[in-house]
Protein backbone atom coordinates (compact mmCIF):
# COMPACT_ATOMS: atom_id res chain seq x y z
CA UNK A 1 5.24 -15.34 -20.78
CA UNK A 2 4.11 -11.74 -21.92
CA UNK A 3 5.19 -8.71 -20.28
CA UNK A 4 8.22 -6.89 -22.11
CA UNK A 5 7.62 -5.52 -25.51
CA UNK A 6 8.50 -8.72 -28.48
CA UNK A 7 12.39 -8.21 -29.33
CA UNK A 8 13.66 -6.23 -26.29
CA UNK A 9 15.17 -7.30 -22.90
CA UNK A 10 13.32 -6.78 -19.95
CA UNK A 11 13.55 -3.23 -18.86
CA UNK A 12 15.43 -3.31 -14.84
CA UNK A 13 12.70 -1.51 -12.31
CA UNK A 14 12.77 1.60 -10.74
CA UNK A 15 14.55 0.69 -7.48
CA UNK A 16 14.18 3.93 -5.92
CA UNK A 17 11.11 4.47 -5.70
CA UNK A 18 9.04 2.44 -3.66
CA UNK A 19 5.33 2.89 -2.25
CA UNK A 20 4.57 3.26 1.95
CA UNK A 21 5.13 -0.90 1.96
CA UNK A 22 7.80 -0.29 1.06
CA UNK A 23 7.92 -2.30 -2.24
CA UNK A 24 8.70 -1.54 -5.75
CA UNK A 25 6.43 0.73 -8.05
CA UNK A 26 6.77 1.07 -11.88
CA UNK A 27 7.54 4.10 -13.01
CA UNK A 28 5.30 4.47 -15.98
CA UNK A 29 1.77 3.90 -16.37
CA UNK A 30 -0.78 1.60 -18.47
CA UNK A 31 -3.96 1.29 -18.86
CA UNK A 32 -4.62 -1.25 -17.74
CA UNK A 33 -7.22 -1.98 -14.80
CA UNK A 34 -8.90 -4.74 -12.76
CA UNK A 35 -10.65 -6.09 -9.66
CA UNK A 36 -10.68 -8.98 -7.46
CA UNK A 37 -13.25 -11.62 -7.72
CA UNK A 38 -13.83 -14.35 -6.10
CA UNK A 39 -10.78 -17.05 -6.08
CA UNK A 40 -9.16 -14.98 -9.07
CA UNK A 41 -9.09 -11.28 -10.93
CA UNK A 42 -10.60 -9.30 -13.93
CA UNK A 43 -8.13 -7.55 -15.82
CA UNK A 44 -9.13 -5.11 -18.65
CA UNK A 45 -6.87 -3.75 -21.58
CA UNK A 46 -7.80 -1.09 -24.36
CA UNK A 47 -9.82 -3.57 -26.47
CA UNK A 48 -9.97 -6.76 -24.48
CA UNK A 49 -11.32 -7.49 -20.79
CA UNK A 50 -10.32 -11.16 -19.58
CA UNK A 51 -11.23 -13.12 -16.08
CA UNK A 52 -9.06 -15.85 -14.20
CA UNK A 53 -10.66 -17.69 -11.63
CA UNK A 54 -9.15 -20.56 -9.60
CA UNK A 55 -11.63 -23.44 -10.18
CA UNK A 56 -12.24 -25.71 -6.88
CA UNK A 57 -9.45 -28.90 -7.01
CA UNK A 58 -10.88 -32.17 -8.27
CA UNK A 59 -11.99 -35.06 -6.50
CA UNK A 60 -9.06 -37.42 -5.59
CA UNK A 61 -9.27 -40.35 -7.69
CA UNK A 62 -9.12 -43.79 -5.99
CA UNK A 63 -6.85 -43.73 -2.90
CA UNK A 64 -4.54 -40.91 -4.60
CA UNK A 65 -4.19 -37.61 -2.47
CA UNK A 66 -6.70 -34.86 -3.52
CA UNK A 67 -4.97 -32.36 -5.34
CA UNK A 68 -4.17 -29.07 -3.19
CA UNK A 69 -5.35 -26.36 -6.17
CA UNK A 70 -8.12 -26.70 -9.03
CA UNK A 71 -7.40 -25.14 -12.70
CA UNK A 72 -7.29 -22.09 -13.46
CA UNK A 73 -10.38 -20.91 -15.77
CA UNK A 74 -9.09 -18.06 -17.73
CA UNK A 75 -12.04 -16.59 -20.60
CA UNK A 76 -11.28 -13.52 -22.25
CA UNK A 77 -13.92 -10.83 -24.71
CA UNK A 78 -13.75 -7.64 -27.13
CA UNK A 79 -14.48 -4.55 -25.22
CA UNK A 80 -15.19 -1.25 -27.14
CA UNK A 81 -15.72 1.68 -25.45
CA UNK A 82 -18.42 3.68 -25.36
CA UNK A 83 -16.14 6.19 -25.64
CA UNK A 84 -14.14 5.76 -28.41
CA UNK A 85 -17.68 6.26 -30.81
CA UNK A 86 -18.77 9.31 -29.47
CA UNK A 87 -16.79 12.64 -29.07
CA UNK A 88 -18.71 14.38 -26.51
CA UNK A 89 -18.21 11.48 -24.12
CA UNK A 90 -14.98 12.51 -23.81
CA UNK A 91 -15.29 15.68 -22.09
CA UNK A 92 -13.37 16.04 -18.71
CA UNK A 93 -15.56 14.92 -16.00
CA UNK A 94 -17.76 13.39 -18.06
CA UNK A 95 -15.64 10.82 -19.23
CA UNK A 96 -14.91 9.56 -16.01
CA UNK A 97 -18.84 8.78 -15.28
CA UNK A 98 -18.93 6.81 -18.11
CA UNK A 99 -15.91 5.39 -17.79
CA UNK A 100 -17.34 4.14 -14.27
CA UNK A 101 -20.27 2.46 -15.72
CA UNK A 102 -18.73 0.20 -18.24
CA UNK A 103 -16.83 -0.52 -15.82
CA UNK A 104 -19.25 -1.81 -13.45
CA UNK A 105 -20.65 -3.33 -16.33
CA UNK A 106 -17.66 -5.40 -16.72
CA UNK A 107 -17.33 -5.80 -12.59
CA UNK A 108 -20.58 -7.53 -12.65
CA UNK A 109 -19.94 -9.85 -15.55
CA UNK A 110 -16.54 -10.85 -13.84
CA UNK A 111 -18.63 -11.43 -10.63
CA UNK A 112 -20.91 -13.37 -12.16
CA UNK A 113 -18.57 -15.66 -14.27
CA UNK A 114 -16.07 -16.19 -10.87
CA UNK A 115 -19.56 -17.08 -8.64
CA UNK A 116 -20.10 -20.06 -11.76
CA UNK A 117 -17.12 -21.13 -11.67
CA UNK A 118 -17.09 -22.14 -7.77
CA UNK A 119 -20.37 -24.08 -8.54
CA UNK A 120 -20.35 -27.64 -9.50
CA UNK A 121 -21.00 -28.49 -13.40
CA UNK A 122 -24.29 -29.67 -12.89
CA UNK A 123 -25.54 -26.44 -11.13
CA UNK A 124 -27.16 -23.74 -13.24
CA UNK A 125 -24.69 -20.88 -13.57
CA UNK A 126 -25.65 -17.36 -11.75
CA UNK A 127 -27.39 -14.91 -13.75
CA UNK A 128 -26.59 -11.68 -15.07
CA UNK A 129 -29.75 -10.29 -13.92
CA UNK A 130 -29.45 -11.58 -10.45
CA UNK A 131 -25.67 -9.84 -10.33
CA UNK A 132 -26.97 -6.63 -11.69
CA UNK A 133 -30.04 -6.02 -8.92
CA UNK A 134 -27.21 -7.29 -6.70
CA UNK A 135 -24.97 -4.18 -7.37
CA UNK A 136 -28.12 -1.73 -8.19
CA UNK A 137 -28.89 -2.69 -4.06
CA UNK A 138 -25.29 -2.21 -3.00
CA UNK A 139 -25.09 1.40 -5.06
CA UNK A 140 -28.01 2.26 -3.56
CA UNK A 141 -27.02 1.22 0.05
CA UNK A 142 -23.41 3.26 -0.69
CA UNK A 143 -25.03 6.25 -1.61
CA UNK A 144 -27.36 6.50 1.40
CA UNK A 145 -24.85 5.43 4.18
CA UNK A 146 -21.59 7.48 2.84
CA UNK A 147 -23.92 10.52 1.31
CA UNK A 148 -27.46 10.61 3.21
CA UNK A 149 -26.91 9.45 6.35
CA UNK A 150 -23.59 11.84 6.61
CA UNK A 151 -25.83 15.15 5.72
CA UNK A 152 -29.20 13.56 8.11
CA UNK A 153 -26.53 13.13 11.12
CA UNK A 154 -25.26 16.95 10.33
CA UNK A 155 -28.88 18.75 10.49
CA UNK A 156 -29.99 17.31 13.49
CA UNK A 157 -27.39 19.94 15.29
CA UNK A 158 -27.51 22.07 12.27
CA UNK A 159 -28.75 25.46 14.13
CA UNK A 160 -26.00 24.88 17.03
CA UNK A 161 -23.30 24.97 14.12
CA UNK A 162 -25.02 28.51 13.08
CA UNK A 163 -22.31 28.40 9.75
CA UNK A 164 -23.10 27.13 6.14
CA UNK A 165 -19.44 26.05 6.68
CA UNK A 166 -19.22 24.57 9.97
CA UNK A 167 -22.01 22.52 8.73
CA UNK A 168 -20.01 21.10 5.15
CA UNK A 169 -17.08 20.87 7.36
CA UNK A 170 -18.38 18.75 9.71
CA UNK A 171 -20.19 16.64 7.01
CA UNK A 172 -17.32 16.32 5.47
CA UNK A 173 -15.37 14.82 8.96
CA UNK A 174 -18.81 12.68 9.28
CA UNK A 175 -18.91 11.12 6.08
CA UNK A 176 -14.71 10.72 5.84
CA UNK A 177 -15.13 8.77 9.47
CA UNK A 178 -17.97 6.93 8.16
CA UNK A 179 -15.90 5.27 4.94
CA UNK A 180 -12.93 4.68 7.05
CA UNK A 181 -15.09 2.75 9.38
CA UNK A 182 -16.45 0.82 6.66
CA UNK A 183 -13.22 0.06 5.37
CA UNK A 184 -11.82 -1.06 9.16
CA UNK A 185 -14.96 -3.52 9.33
CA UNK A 186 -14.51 -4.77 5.73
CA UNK A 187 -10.88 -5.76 6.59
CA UNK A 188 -11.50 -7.87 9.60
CA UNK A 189 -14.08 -10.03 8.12
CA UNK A 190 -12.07 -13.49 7.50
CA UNK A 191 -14.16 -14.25 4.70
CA UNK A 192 -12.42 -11.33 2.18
CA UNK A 193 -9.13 -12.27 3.34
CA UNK A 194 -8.62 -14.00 0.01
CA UNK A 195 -10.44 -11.45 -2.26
CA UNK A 196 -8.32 -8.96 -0.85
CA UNK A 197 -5.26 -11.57 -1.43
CA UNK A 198 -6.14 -11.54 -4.86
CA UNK A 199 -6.57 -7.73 -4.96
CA UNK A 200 -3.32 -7.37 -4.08
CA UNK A 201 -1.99 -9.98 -6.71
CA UNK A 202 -4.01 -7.63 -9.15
CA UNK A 203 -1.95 -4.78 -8.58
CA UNK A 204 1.56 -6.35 -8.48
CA UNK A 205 0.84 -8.03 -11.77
CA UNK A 206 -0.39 -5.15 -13.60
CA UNK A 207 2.84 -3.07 -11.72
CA UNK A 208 5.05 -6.05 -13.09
CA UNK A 209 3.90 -5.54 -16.87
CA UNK A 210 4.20 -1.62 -16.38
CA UNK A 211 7.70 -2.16 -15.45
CA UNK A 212 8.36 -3.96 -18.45
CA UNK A 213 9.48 -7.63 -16.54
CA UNK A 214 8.21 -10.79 -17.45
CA UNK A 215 5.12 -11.75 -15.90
CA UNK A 216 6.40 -14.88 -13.40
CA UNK A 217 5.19 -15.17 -9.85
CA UNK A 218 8.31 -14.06 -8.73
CA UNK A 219 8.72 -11.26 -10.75
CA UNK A 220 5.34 -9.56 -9.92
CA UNK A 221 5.83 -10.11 -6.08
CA UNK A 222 8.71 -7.75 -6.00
CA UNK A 223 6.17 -5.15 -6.82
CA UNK A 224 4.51 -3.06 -4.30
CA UNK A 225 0.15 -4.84 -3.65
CA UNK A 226 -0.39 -0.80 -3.56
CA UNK A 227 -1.35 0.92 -6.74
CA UNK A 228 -2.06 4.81 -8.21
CA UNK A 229 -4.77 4.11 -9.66
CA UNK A 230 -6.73 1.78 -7.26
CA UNK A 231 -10.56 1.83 -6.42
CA UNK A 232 -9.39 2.56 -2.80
CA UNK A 233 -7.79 5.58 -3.28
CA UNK A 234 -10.33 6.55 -5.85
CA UNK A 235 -13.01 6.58 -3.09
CA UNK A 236 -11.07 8.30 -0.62
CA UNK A 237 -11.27 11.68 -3.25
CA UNK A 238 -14.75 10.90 -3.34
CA UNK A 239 -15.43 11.46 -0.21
CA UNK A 240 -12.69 14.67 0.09
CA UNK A 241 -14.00 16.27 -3.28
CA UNK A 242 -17.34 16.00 -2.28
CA UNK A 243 -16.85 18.48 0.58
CA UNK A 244 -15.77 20.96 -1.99
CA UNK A 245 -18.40 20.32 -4.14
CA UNK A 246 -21.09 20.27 -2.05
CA UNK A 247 -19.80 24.09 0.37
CA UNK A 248 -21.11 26.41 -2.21
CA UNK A 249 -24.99 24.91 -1.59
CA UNK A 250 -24.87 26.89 1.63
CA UNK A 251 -27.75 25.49 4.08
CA UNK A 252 -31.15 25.13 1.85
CA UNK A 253 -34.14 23.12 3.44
CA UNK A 254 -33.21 19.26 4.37
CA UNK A 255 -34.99 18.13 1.21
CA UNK A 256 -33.11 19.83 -1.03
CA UNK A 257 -29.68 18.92 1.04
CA UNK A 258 -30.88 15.13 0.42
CA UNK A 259 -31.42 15.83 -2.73
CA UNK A 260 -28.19 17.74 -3.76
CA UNK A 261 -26.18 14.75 -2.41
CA UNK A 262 -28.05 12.75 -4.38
CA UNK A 263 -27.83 14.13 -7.26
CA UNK A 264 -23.96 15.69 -6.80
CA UNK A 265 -21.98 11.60 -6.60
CA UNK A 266 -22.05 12.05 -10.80
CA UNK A 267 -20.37 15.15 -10.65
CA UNK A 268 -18.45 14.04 -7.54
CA UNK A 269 -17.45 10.43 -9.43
CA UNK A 270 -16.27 12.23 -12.24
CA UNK A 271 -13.92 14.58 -10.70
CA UNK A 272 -12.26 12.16 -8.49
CA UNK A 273 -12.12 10.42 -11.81
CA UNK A 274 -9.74 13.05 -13.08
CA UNK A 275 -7.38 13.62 -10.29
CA UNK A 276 -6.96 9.27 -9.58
CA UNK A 277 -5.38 9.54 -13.42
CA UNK A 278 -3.61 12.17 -13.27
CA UNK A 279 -1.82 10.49 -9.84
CA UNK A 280 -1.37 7.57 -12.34
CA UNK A 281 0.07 9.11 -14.71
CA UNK A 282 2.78 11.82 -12.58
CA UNK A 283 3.50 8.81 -9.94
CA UNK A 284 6.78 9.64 -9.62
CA UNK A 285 6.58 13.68 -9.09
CA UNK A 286 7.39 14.07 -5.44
CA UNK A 287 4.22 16.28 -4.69
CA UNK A 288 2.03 13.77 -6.26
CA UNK A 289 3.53 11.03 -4.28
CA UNK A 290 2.47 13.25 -1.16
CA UNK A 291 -1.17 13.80 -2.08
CA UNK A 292 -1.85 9.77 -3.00
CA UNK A 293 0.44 9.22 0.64
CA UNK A 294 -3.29 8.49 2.60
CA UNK A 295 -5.19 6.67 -0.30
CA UNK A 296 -1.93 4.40 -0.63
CA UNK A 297 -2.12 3.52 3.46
CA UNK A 298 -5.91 2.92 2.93
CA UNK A 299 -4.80 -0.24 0.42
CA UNK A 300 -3.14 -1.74 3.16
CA UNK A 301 -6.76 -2.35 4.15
CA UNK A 302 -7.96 -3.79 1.36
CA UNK A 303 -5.49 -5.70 -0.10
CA UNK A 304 -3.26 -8.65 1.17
CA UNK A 305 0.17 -9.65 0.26
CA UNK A 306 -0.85 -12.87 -2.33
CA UNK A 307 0.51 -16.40 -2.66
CA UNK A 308 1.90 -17.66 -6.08
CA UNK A 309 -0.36 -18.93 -6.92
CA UNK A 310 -2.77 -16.34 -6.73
CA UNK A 311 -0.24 -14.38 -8.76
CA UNK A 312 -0.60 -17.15 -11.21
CA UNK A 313 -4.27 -16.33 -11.54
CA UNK A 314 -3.94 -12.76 -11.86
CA UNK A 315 -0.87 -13.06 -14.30
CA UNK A 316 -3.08 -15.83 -16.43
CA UNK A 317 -5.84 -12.95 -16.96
CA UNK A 318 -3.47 -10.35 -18.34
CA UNK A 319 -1.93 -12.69 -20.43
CA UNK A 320 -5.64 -13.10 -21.82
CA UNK A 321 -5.46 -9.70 -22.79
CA UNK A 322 -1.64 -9.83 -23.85
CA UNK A 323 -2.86 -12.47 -26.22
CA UNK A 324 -5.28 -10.10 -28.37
CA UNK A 325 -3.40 -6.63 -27.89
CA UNK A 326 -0.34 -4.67 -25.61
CA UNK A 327 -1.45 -1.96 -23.80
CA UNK A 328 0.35 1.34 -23.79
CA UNK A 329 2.88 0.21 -26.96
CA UNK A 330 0.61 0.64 -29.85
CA UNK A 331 0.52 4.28 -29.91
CA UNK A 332 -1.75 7.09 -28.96
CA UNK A 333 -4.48 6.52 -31.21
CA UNK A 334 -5.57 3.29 -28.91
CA UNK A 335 -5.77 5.30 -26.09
CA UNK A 336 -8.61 7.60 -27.51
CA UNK A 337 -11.38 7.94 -25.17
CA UNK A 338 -9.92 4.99 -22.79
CA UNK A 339 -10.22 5.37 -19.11
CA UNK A 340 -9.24 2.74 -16.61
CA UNK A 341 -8.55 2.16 -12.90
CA UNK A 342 -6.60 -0.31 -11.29
């Protein structure tokens, strides 16, 4: 199996430092990202995306026992970057919003592909289309609930708070509450359980290849199911940079508050883009540690500790993209205009 460089012994792990779960991190970073789906995980390199999905176990056969786990489906395709063609792209900030689409892009063709893959041969497979006004909904729904409804709830006692900055302030505490609530629902519905399972086998397996150990089962479950660079903690800054962002609009008429928080999640996305890789990339500075300290407990909400073989699944999609390229060893020229979250 892939995971240390061709030619050279595995590399040990950094067994000091460890994550609040108390479980191993790797001390450098790659880019490498990737997201649950359902009954396996995306993973994305710098020129290849690949998806693993458990396939439901066959029939049993006569009067043999069924068997207790299906295949695993692994497909893998090119990916070029946006990014990589055009210079301006590349800008701080705006990088990251880009870098957010294609990869939503990507989320919804790994969606789509797991969905298929639960469905019996002889179904049609879901569309792309269907996917797509799927997430277009959901965005929609996220922006309102952690963004409108936040600065609606605000005004209605907006001339008892008499300060431009009692009012951001306690926006801010409304919308923060609001995301944390979300996340407390999200992680007692039974039906995630295993998405967030296979969350966490997502970041242990791309922790495992950043540490430079084979990618086994056993080897990746050493690692800590919390990550740097995860989603999670990426929308925790969203929802503490957008405070900042949004105190120098002082109190204009509702409208335009609507309108300014509508408008602001691009700029918003983009810097909380920034500061989730640079925590990737100084992990192991103590201060840095610090900062990511709240994101890192938010994980524990949305991921789970994962069997083996959900760790099979996961490893089976990086070795997809192991197969076609290595991450992080080819030089700097690869990383040109590459942006990734775990």
């Amino acid at each position: 199996m892939a995971g240390a460089p061709p030619g050279s012994a595995p590399a040990a792990p950094d067994t000091e430092t460890r994550l609040p779960d108390g479980a191993l991190m790797a001390s450098r970073d790659a880019p490498i990202g990737g997201q649950a789906v359902l009954e396996g995980v995306m993973m994305r390199g710098v020129s290849t995306w690949a998806v693993a999905v458990r396939k439901p176990p066959p029939e049993a056969e006569g009067d043999g026992p069924p068997s207790p786990e299906g295949p695993i489906d692994v497909r893998s395709f090119p990916l070029v970057s946006v990014l990589k063609r055009h210079r301006v792209l590349r800008i701080p900030v705006v990088r990251g919003v880009v870098a957010l689409g294609e990869s939503l892009t990507i989320g919804i063709r790994a969606l789509g592909l797991s969905a298929s893959a639960q469905l019996p041969e002889e179904e049609a497979e879901i569309s792309s289309g269907v996917w797509a006004g799927t997430v277009v909904v959901a965005l929609a729904l996220a922006v309102g609930l952690f963004f409108v409804v936040p600065v609606g709830l605000t005004s209605l006692i907006k001339h008892q708070l008499g300060s431009s900055v009692l009012f951001w302030l306690v926006e801010g505490v409304v919308r923060t509450s609001i995301f944390l609530g979300y996340l407390v629902v999200l992680s007692r519905l039974r039906d995630l359980r295993r998405v967030f399972e296979y969350h966490g086998a997502e970041h242990k397996t791309i922790a495992c290849y950043e540490a430079d150990q084979e990618l086994t089962p056993a080897n990746a479950a050493r690692f800590s199911r919390l990550h740097p660079r995860c989603g999670t903690s990426f929308l925790l800054l969203v929802m503490v940079v957008a405070i900042f962002v949004f105190a120098p609009i002082g109190l204009p008429a509702w409208y335009w508050l609507v309108a300014t928080r509508i408008l602001g999640v691009p700029l918003i996305a983009g810097l909380s883009f920034e500061l989730i890789r640079l925590a990737g990339r100084y992990r192991r500075k103590r201060w840095v540690r610090a900062v990511m300290w709240p994101g890192l407990q938010l994980q524990k909400l949305t991921t789970r500790e994962p069997d083996p073989s959900e760790l099979e699944v996961a490893i089976a999609a990086l070795e997809a993209v192991l197969a076609v390229e290595r991450p992080g060893q080819s030089g700097p020229d690869e990383l040109l205009g590459v942006e990734v979250v775990a």
